[in-house]
Protein backbone atom coordinates (compact mmCIF):
# COMPACT_ATOMS: atom_id res chain seq x y z
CA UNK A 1 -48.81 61.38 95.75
CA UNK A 2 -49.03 58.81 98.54
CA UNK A 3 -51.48 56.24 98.97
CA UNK A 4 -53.32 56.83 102.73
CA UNK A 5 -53.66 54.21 105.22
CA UNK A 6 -56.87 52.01 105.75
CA UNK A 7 -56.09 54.06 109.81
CA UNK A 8 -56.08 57.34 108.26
CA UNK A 9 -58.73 56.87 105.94
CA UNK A 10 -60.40 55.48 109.14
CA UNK A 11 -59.41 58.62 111.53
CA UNK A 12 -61.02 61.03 108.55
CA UNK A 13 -64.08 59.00 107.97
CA UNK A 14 -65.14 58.57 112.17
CA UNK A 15 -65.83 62.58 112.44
CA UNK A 16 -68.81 64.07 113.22
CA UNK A 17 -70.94 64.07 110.94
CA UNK A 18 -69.25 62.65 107.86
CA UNK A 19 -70.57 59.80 105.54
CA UNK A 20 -68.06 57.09 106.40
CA UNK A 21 -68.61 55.17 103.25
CA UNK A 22 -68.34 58.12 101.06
CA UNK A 23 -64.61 59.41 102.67
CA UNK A 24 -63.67 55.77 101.91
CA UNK A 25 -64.86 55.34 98.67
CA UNK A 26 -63.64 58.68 97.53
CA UNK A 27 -60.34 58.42 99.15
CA UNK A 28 -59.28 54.67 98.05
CA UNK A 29 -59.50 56.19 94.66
CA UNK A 30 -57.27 59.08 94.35
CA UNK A 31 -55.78 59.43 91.04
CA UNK A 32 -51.97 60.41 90.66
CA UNK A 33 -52.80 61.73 87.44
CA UNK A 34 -54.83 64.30 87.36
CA UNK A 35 -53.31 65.32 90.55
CA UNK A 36 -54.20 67.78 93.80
CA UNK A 37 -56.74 70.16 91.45
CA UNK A 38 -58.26 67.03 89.30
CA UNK A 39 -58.71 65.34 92.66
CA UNK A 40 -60.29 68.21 94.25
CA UNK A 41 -62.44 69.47 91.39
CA UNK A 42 -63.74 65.70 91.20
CA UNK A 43 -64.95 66.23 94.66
CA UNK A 44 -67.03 69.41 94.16
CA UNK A 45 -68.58 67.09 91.41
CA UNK A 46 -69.10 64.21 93.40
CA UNK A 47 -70.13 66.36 96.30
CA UNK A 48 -73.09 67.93 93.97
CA UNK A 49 -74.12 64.95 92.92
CA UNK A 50 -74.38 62.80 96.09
CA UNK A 51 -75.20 66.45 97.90
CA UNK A 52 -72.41 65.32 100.61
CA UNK A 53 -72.55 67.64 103.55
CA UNK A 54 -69.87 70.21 104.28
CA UNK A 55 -68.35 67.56 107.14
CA UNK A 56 -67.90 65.08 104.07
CA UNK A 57 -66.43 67.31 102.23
CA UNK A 58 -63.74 68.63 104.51
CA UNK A 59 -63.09 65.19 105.80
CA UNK A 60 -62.25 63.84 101.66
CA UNK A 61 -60.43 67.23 101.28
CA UNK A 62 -58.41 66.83 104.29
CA UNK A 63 -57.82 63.53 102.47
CA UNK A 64 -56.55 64.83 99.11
CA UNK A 65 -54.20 67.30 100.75
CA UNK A 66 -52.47 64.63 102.86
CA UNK A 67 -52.12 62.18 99.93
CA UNK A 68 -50.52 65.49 98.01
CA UNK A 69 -48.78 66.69 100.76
């Protein structure tokens, strides 16, 4: 895993749509350790609990795949 870029971070967050502070929240705090599934099952958590819409979501898993990538 790679840390993103305050600029990519930046790019995913300034779609349409998305909740800026949520892509950059979610995204400065990948963990290495539980890895690509962890991350991304921590997202369909976060994502029912903060009811994210589908833009936020594809934005932070856009995220998690280029940090895994």
């Amino acid at each position: 895993m790679r840390q993103l870029t305050n600029a990519e971070i930046q790019k995913l967050a300034s779609r349409k749509n998305v909740k800026a502070n949520a892509v950059f929240n979610f995204l400065s705090t990948l963990q290495e350790s539980i890895g690509y599934t962890g991350n991304g099952y921590n997202l369909i958590c976060d994502a029912r609990s903060y009811k994210w819409n589908s833009a936020t979501q594809t934005a932070i898993r856009k995220g998690i795949e280029m940090a895994f990538k």
